[in-house]
N, C-alpha and C. Protein backbone atom coordinates (compact mmCIF):
# COMPACT_ATOMS: atom_id res chain seq x y z
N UNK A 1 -23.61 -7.81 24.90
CA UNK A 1 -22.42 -6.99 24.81
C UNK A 1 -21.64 -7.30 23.53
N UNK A 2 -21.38 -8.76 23.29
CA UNK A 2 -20.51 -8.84 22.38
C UNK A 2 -21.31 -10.13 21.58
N UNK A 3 -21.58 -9.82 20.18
CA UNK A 3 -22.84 -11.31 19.76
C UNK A 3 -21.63 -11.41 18.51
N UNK A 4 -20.90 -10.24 17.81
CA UNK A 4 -20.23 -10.92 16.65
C UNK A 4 -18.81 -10.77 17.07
N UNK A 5 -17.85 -11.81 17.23
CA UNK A 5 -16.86 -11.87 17.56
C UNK A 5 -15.69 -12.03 16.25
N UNK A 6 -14.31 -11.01 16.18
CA UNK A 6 -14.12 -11.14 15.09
C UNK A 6 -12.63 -12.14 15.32
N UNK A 7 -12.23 -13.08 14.68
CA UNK A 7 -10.72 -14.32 15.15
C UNK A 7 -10.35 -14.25 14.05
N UNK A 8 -9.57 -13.20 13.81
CA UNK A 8 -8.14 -13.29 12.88
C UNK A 8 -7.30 -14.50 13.12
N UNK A 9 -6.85 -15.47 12.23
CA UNK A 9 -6.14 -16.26 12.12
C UNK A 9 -5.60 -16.90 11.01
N UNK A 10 -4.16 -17.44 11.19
CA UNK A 10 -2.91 -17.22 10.06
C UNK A 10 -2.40 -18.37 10.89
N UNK A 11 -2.80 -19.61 11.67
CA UNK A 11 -2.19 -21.03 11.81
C UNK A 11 -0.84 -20.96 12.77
N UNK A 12 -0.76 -19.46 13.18
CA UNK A 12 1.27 -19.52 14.03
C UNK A 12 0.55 -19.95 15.21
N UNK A 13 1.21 -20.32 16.06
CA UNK A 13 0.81 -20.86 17.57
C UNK A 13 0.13 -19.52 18.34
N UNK A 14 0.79 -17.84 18.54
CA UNK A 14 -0.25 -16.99 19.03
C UNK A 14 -1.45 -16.68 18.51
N UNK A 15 -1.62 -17.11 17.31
CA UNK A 15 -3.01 -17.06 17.11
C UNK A 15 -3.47 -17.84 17.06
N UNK A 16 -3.18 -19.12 17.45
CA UNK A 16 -4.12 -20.18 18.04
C UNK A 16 -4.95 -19.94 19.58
N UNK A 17 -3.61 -19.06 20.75
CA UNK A 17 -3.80 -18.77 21.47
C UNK A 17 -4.50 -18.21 21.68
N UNK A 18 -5.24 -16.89 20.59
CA UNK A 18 -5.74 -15.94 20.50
C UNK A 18 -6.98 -16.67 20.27
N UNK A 19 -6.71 -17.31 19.31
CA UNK A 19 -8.75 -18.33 18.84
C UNK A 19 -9.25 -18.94 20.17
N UNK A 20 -8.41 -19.56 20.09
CA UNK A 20 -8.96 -20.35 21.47
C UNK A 20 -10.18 -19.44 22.89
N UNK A 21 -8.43 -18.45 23.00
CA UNK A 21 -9.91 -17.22 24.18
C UNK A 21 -11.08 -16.94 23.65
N UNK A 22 -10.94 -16.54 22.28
CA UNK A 22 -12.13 -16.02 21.54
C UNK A 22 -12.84 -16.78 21.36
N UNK A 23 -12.82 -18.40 21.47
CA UNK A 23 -14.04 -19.21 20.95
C UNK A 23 -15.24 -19.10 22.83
N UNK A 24 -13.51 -19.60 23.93
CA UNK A 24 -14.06 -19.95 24.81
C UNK A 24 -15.10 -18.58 25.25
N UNK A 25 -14.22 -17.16 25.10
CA UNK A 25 -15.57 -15.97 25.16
C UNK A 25 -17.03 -15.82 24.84
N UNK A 26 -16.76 -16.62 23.52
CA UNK A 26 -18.24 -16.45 22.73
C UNK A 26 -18.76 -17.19 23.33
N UNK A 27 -18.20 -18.61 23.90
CA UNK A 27 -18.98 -19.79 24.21
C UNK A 27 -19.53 -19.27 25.56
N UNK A 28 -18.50 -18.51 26.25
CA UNK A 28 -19.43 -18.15 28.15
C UNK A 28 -20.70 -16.61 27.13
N UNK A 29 -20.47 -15.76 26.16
CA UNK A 29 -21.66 -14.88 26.14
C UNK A 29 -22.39 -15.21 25.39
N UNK A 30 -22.22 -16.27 24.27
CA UNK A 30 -23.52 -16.79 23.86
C UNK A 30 -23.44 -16.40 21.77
N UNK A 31 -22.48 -15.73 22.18
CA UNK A 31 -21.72 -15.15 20.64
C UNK A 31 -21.25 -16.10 19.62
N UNK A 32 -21.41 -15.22 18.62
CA UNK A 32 -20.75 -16.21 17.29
C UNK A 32 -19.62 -15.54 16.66
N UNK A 33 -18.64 -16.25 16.21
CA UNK A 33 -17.47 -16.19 15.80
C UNK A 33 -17.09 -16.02 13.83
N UNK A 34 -16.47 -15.72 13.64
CA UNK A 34 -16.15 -15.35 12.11
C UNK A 34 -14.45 -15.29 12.43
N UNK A 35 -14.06 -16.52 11.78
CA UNK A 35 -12.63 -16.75 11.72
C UNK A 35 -12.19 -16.13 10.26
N UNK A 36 -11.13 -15.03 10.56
CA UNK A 36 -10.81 -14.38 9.39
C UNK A 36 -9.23 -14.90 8.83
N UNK A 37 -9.09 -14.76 7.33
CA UNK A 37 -7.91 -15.31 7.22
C UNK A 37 -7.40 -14.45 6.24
N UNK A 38 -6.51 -13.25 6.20
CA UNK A 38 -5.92 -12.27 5.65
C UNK A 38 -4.69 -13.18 4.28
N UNK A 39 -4.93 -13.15 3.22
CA UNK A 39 -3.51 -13.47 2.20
C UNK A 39 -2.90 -12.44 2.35
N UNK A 40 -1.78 -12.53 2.76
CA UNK A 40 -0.59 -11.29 2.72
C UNK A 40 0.45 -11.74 1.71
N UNK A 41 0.38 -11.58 0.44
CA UNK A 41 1.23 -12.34 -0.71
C UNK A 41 2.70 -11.12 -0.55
N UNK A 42 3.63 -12.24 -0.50
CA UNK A 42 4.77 -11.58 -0.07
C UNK A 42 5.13 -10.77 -1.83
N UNK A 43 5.79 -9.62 -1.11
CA UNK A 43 6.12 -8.36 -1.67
C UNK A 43 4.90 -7.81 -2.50
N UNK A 44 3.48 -8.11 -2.07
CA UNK A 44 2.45 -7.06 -2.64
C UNK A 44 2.80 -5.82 -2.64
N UNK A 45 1.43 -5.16 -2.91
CA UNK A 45 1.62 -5.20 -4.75
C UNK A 45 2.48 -5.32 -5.63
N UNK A 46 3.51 -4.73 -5.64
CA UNK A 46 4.40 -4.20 -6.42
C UNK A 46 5.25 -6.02 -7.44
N UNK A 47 5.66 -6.65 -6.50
CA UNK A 47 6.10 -7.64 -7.04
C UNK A 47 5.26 -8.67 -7.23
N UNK A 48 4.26 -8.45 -7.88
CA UNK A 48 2.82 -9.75 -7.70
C UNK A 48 2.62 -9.18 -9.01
N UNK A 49 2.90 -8.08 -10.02
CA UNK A 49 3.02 -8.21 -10.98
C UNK A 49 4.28 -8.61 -12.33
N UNK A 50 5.63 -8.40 -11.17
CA UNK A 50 6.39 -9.49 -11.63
C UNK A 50 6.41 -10.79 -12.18
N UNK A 51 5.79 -11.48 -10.86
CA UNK A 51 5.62 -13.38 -11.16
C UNK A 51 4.68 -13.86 -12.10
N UNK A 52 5.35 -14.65 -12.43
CA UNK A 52 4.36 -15.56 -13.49
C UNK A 52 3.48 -16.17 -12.81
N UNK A 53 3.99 -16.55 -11.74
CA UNK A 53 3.06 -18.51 -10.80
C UNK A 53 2.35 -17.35 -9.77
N UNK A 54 1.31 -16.51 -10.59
CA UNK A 54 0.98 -15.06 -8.83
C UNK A 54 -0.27 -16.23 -8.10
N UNK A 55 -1.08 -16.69 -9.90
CA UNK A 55 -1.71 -17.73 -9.57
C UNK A 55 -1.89 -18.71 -8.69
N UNK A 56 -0.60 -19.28 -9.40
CA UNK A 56 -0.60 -20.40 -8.34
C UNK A 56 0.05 -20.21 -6.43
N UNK A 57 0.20 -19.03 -6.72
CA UNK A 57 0.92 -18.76 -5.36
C UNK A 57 -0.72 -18.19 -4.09
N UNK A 58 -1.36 -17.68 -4.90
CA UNK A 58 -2.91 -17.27 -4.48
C UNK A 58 -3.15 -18.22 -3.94
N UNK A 59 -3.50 -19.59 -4.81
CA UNK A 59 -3.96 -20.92 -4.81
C UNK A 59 -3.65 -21.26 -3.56
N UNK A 60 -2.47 -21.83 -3.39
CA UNK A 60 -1.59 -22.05 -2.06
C UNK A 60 -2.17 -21.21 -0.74
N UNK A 61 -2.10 -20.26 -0.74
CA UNK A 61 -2.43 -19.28 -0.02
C UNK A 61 -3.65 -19.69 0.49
N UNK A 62 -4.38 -19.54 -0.50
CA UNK A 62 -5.77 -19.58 -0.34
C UNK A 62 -6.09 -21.22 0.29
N UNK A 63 -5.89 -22.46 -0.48
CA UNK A 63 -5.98 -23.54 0.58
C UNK A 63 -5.43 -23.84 1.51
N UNK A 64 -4.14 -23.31 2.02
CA UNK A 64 -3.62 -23.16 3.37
C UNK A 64 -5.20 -22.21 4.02
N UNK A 65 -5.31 -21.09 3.86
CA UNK A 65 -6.04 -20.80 4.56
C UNK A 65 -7.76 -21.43 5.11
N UNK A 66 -7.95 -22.34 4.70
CA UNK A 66 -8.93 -22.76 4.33
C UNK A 66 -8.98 -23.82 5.24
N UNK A 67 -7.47 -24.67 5.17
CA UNK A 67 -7.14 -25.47 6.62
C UNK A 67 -7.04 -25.24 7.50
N UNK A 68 -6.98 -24.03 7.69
CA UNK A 68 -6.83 -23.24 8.93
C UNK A 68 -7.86 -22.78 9.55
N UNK A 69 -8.69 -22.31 8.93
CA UNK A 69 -10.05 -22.21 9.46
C UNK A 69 -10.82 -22.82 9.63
N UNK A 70 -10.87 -24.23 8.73
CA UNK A 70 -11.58 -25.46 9.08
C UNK A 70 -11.14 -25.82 10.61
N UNK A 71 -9.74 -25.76 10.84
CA UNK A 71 -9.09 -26.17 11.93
C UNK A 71 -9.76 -25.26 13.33
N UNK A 72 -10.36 -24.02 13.45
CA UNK A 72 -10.52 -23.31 14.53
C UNK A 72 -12.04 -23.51 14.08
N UNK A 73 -12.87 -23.49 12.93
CA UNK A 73 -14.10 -23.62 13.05
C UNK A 73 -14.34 -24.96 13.87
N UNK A 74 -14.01 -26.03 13.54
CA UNK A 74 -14.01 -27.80 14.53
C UNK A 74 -13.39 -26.78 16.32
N UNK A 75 -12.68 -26.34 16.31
CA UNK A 75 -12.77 -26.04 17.78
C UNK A 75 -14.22 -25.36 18.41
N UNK A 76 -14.50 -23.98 17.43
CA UNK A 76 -16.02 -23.28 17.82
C UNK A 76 -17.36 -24.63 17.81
N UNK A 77 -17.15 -25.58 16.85
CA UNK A 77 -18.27 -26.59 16.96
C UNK A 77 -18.13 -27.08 18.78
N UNK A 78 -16.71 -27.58 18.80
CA UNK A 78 -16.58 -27.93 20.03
C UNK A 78 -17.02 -27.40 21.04
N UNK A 79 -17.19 -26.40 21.10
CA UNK A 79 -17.63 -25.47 22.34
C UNK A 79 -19.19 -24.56 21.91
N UNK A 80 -19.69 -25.57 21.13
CA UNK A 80 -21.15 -25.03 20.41
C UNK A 80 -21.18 -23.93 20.30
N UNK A 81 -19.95 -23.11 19.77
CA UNK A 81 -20.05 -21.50 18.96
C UNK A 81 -20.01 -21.49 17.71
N UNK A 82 -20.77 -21.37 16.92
CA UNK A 82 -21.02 -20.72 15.54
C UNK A 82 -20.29 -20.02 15.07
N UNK A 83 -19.66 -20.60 13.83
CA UNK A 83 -18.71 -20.19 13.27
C UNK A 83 -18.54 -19.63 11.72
N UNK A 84 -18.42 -18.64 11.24
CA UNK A 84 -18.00 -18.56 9.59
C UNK A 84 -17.08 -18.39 9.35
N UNK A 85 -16.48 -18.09 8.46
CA UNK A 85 -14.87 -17.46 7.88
C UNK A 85 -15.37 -16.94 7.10
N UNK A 86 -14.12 -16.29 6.44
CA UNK A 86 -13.75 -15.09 5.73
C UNK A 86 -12.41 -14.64 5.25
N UNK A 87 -11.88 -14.44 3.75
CA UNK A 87 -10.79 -14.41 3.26
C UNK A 87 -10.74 -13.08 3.11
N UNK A 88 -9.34 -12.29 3.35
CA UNK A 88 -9.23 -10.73 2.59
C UNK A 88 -7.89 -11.40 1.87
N UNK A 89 -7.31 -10.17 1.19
CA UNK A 89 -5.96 -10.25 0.91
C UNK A 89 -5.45 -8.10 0.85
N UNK A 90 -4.40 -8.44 1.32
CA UNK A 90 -3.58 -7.03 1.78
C UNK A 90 -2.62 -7.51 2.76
N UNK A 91 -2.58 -6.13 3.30
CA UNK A 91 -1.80 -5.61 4.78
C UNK A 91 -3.04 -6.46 6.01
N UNK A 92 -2.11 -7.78 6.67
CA UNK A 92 -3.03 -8.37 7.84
C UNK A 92 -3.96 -7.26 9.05
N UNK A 93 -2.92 -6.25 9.28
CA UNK A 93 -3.15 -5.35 10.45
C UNK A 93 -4.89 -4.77 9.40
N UNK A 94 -4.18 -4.34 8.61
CA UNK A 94 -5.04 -3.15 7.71
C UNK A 94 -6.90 -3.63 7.56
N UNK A 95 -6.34 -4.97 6.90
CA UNK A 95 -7.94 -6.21 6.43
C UNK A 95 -8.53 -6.48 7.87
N UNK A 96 -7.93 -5.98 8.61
CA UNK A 96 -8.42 -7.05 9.72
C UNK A 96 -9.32 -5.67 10.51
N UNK A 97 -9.04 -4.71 10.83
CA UNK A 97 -9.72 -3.52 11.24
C UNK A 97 -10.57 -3.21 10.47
N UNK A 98 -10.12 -3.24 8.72
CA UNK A 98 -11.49 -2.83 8.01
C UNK A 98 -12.23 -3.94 8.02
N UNK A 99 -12.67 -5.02 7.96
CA UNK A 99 -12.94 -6.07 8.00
C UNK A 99 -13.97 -5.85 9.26
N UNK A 100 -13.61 -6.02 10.50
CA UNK A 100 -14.04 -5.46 11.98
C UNK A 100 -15.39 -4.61 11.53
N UNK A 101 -15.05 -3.45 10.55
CA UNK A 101 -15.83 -2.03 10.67
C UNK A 101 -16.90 -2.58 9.35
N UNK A 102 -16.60 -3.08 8.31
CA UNK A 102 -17.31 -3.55 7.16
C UNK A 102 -18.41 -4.90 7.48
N UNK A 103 -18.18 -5.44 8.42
CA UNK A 103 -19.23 -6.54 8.89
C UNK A 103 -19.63 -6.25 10.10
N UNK A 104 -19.17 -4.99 10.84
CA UNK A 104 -20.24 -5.37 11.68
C UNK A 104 -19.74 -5.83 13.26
N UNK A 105 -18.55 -6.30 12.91
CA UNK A 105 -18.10 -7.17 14.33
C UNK A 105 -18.28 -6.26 15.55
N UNK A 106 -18.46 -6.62 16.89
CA UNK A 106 -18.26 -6.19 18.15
C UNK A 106 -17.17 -6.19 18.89
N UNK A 107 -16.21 -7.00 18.48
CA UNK A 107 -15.04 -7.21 19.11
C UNK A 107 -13.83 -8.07 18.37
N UNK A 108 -13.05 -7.71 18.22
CA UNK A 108 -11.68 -8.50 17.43
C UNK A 108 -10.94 -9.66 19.02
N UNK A 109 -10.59 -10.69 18.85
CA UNK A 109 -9.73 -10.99 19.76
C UNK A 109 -9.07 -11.98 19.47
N UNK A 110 -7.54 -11.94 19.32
CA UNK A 110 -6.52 -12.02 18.44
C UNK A 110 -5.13 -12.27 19.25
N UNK A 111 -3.94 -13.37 19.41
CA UNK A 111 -2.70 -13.65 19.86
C UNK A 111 -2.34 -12.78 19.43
N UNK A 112 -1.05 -12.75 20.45
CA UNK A 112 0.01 -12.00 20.31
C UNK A 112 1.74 -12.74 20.86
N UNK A 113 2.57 -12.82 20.16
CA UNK A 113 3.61 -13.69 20.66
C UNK A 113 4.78 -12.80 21.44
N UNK A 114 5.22 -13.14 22.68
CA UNK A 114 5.93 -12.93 23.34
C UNK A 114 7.09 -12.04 22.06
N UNK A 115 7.55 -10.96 22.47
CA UNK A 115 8.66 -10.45 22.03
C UNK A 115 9.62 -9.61 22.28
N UNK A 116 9.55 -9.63 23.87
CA UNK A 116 11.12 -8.88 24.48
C UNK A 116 10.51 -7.65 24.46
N UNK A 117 11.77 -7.25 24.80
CA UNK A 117 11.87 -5.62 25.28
C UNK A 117 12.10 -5.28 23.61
N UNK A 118 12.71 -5.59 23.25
CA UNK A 118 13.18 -5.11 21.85
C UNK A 118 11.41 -4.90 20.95
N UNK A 119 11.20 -6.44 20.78
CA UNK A 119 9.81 -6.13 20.37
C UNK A 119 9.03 -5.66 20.55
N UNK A 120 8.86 -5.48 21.70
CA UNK A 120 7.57 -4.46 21.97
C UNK A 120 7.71 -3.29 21.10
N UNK A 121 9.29 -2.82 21.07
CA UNK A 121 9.31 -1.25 20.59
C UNK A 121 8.79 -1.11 19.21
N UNK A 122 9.08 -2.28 18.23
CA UNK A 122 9.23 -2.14 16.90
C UNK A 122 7.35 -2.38 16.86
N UNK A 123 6.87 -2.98 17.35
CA UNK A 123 5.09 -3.61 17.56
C UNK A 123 5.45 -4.83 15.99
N UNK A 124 3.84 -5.07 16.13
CA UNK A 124 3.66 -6.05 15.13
C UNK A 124 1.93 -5.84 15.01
N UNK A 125 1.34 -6.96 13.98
CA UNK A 125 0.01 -7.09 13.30
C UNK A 125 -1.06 -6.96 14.67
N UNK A 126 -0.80 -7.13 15.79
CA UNK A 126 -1.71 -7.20 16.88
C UNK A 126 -1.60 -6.06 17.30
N UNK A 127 -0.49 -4.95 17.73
CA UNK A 127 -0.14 -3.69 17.94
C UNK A 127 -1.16 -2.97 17.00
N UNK A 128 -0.45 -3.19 15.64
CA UNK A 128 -1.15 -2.31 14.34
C UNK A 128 -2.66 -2.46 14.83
N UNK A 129 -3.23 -3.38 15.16
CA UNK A 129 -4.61 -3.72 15.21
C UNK A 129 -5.33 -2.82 16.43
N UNK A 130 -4.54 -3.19 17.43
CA UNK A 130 -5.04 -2.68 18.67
C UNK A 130 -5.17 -0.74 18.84
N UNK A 131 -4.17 -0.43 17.43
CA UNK A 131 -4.29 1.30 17.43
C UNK A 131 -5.13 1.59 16.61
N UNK A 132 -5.68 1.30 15.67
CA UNK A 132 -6.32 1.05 14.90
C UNK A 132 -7.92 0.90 14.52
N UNK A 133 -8.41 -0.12 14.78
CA UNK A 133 -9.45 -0.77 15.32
C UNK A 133 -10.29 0.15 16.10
N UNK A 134 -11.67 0.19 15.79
CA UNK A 134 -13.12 1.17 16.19
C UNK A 134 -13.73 0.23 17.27
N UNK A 135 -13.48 -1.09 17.05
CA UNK A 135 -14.01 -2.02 18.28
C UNK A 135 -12.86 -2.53 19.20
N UNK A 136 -13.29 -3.09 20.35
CA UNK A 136 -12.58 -3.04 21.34
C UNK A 136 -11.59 -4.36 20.86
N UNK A 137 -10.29 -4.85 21.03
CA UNK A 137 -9.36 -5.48 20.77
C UNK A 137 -9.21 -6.23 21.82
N UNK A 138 -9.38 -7.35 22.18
CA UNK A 138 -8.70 -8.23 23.55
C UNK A 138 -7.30 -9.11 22.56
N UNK A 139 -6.65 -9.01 23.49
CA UNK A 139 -5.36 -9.86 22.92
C UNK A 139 -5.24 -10.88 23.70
N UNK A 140 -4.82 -12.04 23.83
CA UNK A 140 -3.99 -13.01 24.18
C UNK A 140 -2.47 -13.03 24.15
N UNK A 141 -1.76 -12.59 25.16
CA UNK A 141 0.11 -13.02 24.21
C UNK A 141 0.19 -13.97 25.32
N UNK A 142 1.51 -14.57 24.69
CA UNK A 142 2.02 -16.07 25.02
C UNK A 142 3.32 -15.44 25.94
N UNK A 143 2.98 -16.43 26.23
CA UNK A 143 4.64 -16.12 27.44
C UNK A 143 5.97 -16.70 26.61
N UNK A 144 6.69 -16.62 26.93
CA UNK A 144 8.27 -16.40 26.90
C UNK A 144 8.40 -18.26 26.75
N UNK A 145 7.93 -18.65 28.04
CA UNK A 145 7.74 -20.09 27.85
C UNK A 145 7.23 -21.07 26.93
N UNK A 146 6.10 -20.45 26.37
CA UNK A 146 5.16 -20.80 25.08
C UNK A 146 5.68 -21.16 23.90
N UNK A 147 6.70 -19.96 23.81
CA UNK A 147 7.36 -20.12 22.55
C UNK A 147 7.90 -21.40 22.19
């Protein structure tokens, strides 16, 4: 049913929540995992040709992300699921659906953090994803308590 599993992750606590289901999924169907890690460089495009340091701000970006996926790949070892990563840079919602459709994946499954009545209305990167997205979306959200 599901052999390529796709784990968006960006290090906040709901998407830890979110890795986690997704490793333990792959681990009960037998699936392998591809931990994705979106650069969303604040005020792209437009102000990324402003800065001087765009460089060094990539840089950053880019080895934060790198810890981060090391960090959920050591969980998939843990639970003998096979793991790769994968860097985009854009809109998180956006990379992460095309991403989904450009490799191939079977399934995205991805946190979501508790956010009221209020939040729900406005949505966020897991919303964007879940309307979006050609493969099926499982979410994880965190409770109220979690936070």
């Amino acid at each position: 049913m599901y052999d390529q599993i796709l784990i968006p992750y960006d290090g906040s606590n709901e998407a830890r929540k979110g890795a986690e289901h997704g490793i333990e999924l792959a681990a009960a169907l037998g699936a392998s995992v591809t931990a994705l890690y979106v650069i969303d460089l604040p005020g792209a495009p437009r102000a990324l040709a402003l800065r001087d340091d765009e460089e060094e701000v990539r840089k950053q970006y880019q080895e934060y992300g790198e810890e981060a996926l090391d960090e959920i790949c050591a969980v998939a070892e843990e639970h003998g699921v096979d793991c790769e990563t994968a860097f985009r840079t854009g809109s998180p919602s956006e990379e992460i659906a095309e991403f989904a459709d450009d490799e191939g994946m079977d399934a995205i499954v991805m946190g979501s953090a508790y956010r009221g009545t209020l939040g729900s209305l406005l949505g966020g990167t897991t919303d964007k994803v879940v309307r979006t997205a050609r493969v099926p979306v499982i979410t994880q959200r965190m409770k109220m308590e979690e936070i």
